[in-house]
Protein backbone atom coordinates (compact mmCIF):
# COMPACT_ATOMS: atom_id res chain seq x y z
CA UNK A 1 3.38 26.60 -30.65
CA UNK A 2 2.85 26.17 -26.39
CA UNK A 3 4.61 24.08 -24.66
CA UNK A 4 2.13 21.63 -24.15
CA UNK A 5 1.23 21.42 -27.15
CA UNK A 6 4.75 20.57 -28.55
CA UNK A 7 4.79 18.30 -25.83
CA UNK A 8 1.59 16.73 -26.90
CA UNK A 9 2.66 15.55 -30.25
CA UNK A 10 5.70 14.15 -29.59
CA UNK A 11 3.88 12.12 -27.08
CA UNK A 12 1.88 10.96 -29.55
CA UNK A 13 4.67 10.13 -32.05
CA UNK A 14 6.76 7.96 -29.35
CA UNK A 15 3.82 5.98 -28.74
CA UNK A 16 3.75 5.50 -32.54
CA UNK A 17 7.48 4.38 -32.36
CA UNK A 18 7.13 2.02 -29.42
CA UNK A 19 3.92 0.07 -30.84
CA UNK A 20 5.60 -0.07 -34.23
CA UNK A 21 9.13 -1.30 -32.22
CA UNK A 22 7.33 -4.07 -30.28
CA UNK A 23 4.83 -4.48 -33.71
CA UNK A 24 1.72 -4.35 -31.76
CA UNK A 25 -1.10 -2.78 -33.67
CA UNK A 26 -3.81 -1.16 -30.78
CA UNK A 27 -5.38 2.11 -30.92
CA UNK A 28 -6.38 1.86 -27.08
CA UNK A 29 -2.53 1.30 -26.26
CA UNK A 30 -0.95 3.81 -28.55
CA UNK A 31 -3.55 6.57 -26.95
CA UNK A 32 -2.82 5.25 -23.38
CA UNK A 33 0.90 5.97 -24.15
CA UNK A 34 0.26 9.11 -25.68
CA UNK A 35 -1.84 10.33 -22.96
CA UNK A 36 0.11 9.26 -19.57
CA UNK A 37 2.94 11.65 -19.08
CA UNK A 38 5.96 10.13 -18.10
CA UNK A 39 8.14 12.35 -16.42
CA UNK A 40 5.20 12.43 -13.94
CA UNK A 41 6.31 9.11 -12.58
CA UNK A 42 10.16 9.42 -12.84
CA UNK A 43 10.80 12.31 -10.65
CA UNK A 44 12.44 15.52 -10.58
CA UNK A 45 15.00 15.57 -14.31
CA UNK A 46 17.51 15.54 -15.42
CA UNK A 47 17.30 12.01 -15.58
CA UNK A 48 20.07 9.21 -15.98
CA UNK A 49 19.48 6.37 -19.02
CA UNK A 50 21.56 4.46 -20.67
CA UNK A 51 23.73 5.49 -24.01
CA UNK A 52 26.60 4.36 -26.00
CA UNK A 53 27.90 0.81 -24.66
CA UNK A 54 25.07 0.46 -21.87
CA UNK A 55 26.84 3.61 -20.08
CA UNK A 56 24.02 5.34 -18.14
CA UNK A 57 24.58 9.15 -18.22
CA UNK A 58 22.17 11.81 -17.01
CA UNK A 59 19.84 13.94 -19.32
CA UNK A 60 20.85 17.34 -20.71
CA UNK A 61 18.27 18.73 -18.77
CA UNK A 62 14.96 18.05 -17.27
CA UNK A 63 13.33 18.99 -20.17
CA UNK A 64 10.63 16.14 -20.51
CA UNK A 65 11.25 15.39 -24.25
CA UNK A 66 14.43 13.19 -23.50
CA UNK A 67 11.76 11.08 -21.99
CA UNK A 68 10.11 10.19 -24.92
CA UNK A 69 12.08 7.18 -26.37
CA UNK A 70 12.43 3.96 -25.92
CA UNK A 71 14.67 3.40 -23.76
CA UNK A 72 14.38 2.39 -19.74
CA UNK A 73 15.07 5.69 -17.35
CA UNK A 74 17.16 4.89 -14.21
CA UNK A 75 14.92 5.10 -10.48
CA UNK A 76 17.39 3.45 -8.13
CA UNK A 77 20.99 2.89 -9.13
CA UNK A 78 22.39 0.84 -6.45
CA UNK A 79 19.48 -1.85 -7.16
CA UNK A 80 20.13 -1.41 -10.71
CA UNK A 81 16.25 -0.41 -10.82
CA UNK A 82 14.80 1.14 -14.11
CA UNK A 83 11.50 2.32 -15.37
CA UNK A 84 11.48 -0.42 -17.85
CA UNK A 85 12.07 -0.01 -21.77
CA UNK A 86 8.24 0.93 -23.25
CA UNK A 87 8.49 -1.46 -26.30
CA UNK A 88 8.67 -4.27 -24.40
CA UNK A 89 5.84 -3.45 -21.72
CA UNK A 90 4.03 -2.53 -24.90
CA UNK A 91 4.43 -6.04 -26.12
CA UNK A 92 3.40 -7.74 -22.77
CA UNK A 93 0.50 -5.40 -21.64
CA UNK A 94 -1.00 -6.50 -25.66
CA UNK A 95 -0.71 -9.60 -25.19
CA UNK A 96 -2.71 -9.80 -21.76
CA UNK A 97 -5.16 -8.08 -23.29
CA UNK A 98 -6.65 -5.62 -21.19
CA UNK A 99 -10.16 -4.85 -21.73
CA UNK A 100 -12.13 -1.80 -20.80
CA UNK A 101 -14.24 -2.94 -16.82
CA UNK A 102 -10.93 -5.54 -16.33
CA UNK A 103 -9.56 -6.00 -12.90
CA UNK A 104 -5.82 -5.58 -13.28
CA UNK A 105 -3.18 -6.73 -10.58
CA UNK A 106 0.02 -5.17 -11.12
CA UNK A 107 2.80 -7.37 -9.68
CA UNK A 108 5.81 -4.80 -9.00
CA UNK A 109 4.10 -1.64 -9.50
CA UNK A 110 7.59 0.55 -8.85
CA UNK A 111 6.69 4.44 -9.32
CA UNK A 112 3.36 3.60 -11.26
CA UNK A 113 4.07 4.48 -14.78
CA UNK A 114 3.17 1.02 -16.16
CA UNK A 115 0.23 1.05 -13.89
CA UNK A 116 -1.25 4.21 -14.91
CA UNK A 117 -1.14 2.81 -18.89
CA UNK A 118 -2.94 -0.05 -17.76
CA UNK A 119 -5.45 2.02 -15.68
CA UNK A 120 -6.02 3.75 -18.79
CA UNK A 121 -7.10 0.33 -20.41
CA UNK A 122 -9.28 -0.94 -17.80
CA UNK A 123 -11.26 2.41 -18.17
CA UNK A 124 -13.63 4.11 -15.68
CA UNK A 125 -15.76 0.91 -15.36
CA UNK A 126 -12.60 -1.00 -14.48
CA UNK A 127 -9.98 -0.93 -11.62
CA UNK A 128 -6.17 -1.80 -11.20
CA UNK A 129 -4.36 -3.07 -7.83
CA UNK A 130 -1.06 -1.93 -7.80
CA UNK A 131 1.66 -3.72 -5.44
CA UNK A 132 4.88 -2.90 -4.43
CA UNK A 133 7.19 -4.58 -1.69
CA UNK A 134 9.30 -2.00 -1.48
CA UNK A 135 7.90 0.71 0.90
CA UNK A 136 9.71 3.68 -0.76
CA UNK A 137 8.56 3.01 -4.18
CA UNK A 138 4.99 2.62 -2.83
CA UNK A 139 4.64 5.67 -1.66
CA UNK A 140 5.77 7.62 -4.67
CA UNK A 141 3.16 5.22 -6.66
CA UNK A 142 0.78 6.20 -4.20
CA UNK A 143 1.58 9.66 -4.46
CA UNK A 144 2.10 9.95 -8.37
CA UNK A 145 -1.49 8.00 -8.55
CA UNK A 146 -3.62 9.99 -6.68
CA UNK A 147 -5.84 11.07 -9.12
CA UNK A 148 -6.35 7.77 -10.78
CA UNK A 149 -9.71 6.63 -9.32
CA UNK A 150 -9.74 3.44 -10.30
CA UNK A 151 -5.78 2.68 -8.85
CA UNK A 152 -5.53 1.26 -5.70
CA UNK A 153 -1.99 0.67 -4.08
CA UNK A 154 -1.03 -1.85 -1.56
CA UNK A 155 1.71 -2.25 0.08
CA UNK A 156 3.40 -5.85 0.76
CA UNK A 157 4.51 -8.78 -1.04
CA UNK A 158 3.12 -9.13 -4.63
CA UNK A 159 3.23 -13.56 -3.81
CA UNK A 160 1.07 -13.32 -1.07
CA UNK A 161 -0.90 -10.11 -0.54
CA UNK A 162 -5.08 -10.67 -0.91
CA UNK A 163 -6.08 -9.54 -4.09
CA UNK A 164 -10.05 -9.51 -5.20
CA UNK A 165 -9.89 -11.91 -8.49
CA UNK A 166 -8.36 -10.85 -11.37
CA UNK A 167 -8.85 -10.39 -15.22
CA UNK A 168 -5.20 -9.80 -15.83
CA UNK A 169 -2.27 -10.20 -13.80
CA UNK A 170 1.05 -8.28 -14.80
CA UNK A 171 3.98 -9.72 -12.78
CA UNK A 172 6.90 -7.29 -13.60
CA UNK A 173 10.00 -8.82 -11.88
CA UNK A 174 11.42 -12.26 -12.99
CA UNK A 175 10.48 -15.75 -11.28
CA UNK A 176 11.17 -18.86 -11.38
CA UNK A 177 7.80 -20.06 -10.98
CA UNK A 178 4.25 -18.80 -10.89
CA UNK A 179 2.68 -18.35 -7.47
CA UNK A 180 -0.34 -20.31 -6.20
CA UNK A 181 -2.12 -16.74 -5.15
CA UNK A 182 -1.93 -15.62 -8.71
CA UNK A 183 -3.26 -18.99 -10.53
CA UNK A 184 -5.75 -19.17 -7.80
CA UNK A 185 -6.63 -15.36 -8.06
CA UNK A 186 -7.53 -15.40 -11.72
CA UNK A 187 -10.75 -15.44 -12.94
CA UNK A 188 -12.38 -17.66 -15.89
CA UNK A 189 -10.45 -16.66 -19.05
CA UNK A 190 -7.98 -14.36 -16.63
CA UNK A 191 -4.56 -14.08 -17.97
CA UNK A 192 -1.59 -13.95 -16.22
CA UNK A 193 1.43 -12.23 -18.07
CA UNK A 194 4.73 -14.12 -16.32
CA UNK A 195 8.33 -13.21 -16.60
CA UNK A 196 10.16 -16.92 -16.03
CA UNK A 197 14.17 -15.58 -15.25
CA UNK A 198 17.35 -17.71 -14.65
CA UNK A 199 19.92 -16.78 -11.99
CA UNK A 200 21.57 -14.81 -14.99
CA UNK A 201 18.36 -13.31 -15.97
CA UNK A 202 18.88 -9.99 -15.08
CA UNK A 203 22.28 -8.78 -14.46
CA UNK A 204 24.42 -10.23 -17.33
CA UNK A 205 27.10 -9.55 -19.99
CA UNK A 206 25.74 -11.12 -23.06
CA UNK A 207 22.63 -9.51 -24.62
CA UNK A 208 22.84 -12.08 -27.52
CA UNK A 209 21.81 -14.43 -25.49
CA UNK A 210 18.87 -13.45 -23.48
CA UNK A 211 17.04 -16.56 -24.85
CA UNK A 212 18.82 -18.19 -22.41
CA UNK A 213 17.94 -16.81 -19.37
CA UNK A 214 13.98 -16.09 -19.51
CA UNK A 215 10.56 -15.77 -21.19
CA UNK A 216 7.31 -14.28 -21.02
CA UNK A 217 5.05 -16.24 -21.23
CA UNK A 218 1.13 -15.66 -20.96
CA UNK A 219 -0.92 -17.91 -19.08
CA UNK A 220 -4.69 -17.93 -19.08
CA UNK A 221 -7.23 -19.80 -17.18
CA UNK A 222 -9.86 -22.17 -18.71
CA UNK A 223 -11.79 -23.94 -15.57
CA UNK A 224 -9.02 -25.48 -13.47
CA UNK A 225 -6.73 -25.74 -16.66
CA UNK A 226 -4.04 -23.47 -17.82
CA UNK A 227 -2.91 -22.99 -21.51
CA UNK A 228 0.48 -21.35 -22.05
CA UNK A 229 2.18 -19.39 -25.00
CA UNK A 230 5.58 -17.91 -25.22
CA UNK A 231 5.97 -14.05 -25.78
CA UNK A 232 9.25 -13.09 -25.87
CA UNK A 233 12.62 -13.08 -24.20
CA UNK A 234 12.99 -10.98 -21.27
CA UNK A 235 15.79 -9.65 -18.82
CA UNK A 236 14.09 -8.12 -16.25
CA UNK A 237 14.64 -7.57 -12.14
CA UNK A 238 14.51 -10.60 -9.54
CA UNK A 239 11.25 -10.93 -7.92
CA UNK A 240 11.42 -11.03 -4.11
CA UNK A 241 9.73 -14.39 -3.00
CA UNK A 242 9.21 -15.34 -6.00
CA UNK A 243 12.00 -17.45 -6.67
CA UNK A 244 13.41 -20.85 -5.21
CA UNK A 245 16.39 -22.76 -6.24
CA UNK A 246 14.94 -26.10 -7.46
CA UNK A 247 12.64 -24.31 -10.02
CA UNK A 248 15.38 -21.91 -11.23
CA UNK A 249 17.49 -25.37 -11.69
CA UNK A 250 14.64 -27.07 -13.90
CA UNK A 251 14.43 -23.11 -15.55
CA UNK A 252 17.84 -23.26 -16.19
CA UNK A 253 17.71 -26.51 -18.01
CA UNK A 254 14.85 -26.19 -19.97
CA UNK A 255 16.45 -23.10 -21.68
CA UNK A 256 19.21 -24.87 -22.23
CA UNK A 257 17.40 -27.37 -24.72
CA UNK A 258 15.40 -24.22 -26.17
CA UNK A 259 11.41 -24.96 -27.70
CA UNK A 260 10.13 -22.99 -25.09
CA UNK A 261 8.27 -21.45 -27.76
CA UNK A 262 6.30 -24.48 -28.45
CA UNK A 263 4.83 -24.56 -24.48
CA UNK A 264 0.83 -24.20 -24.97
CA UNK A 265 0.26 -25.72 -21.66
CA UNK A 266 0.89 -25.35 -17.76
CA UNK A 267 0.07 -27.60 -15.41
CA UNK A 268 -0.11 -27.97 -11.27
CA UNK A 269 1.60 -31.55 -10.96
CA UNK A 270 4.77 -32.96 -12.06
CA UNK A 271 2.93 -35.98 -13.81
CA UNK A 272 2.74 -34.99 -17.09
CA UNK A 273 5.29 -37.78 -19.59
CA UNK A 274 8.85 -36.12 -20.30
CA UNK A 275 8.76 -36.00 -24.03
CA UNK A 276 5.76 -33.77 -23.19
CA UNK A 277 7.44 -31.36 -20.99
CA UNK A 278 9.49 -28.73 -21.32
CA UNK A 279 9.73 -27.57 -17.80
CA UNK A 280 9.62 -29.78 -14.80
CA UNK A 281 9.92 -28.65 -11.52
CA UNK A 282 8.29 -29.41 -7.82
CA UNK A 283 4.79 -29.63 -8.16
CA UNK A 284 4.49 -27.59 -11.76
CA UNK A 285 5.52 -28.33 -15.41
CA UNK A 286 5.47 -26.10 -18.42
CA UNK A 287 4.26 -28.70 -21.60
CA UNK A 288 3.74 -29.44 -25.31
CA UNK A 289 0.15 -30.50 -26.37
C-alpha cells in the first residue's frame, strides 16, 4: 500500500474516533477531518504532546501518523500554546452549525488548522475570516492557508477588528464576557460559539473540576435578542482583550452556584430579576427563562 494511501485511511478512522469521542454524529465534519491534513498546520515533526501524567514529550519521529489522535500537539511552549484537542473543537464547531455559503469568523485562528475544517464546511460558496493577534502565528496561518480560496486572514485584535457580518463566530480563547463587535457582527439566526473562562480557567491543577472554571456556551441571534445554551466545560487559553476583572468576578461566582446548564438566555442590560439570572455582570447577564 503507498504512503498516502495508508495515510488516507487512518485519517479517516481518527475522524471516526474524534466524532464518536465528542458523540457528534455529521458526515460533513467527519469528511472535513478526514480530508484536512494536520501536520500541514503544525510544522516541521517530530512534534511534542502530552503523555503519561500531562508530561509533554516529543514524537518518535515526524512521521505524520502520531498526529492522528486526539490529543492537543504543542505550537509554543513558553505560552503554554497547543493546537487544541480535536474532540472538543469537534463538539463546538457542531454545535455552531456551519452550513455550506456561511460566513465564518474565526476568533484566535493560531496556525489555521481549526480554520481550514471550518473552511471545509462553509464550502466554495462560503468564506471564513481568520484572526490572529499574534503576528507570528498569523503569518504561518497565512502561509499554511494559501490555497484555501475562501480563507482570508487578518491580522489584529479578534475584539475589535472589522469583520463583514457573520453566520458563525468561533471565539477560541477564553473570556469573560462576549464582545459588543461580535453580538453586533452577527447576522439574523448567527451563532456565536463562546468560551466563558475564570482566572483558573486555563492553567490549573485539578482537571476534576473544570466545571468550575468555564463553559461553552452557544449564543444565537433572534432580532435584537439572544438565546443561550450551555455546551460543555472548557479549559482553554486567555483571550487578549477579552477579559476584565468585574466580569471574571460575577464568572467566578456564578460557577460557584453551578446551573449554568440551565442558561437559555443572554441579555445586554443588568435588569433582568436575580432569581432569573445566573450571571450578572456590568451591562450583561446570562439568564433562566
Amino acid at each position: 500500500m503507498e504512503r498516502e494511501q495508508e495515510l488516507a485511511i487512518i485519517r479517516r478512522a481518527y475522524a471516526k474516533q474524534i466524532l464518536a469521542e465528542a458523540q457528534v454524529d455529521n458526515s460533513r465534519l467527519e469528511q472535513a477531518f478526514a480530508e484536512v491534513h494536520r501536520e500541514d498546520f503544525l510544522g516541521p515533526g517530530p512534534w511534542v504532546i502530552p503523555r503519561w501524567f500531562g508530561e509533554y514529550v516529543p514524537t518518535p519521529s515526524a512521521d505524520p501518523v502520531y498526529l492522528y489522535i486526539d490529543n492537543v500537539v504543542q505550537i509554543i511552549a513558553e505560552r503554554h500554546l497547543n493546537n487544541g484537542q480535536p474532540s472538543g473543537h469537534a463538539k463546538w464547531i457542531a454545535s455552531a452549525p456551519i452550513r455550506p455559503g456561511d460566513h465564518v469568523v474565526h476568533i484566535g485562528t493560531g496556525t489555521g488548522y481549526y480554520t481550514a475544517i471550518m473552511s471545509h464546511l462553509a464550502g466554495p460558496s462560503g468564506k471564513v475570516t481568520g484572526i490572529e493577534v499574534d503576528t507570528r502565528l498569523a503569518t504561518r496561518a497565512k502561509k499554511n492557508l494559501s490555497s484555501y480560496s475562501n480563507v482570508r486572514i487578518v491580522e489584529g485584535d479578534g475584539t475589535t477588528a472589522p469583520f463583514d457580518q457573520a453566520d458563525v463566530i468561533y471565539v477560541n480563547a477564553g473570556v469573560t464576557r462576549p464582545a459588543d463587535q461580535w453580538l453586533d457582527g452577527l447576522r439574523e439566526g448567527g451563532r456565536l460559539i463562546l468560551p466563558l473562562t475564570t482566572i483558573k480557567g486555563f492553567m490549573a491543577d485539578d482537571d476534576t473540576k473544570v466545571h468550575l472554571r468555564g463553559a461553552m456556551f452557544r449564543i444565537e441571534r433572534r432580532a435584537s435578542e439572544f438565546s443561550a445554551q450551555w455546551i460543555s466545560p472548557v479549559a482553554i487559553i486567555p483571550c487578549d482583550g477579552a477579559r476584565d476583572e468585574t466580569s471574571e468576578a460575577a464568572l467566578a461566582e456564578a460557577f460557584k452556584k453551578g446551573d449554568c446548564k440551565r442558561v437559555t438566555r443572554l441579555y445586554r442590560n443588568a435588569d433582568i430579576p436575580d432569581d432569573r439570572c445566573w450571571l450578572r455582570a456590568s451591562g450583561w447577564c446570562l439568564a433562566y427563562d
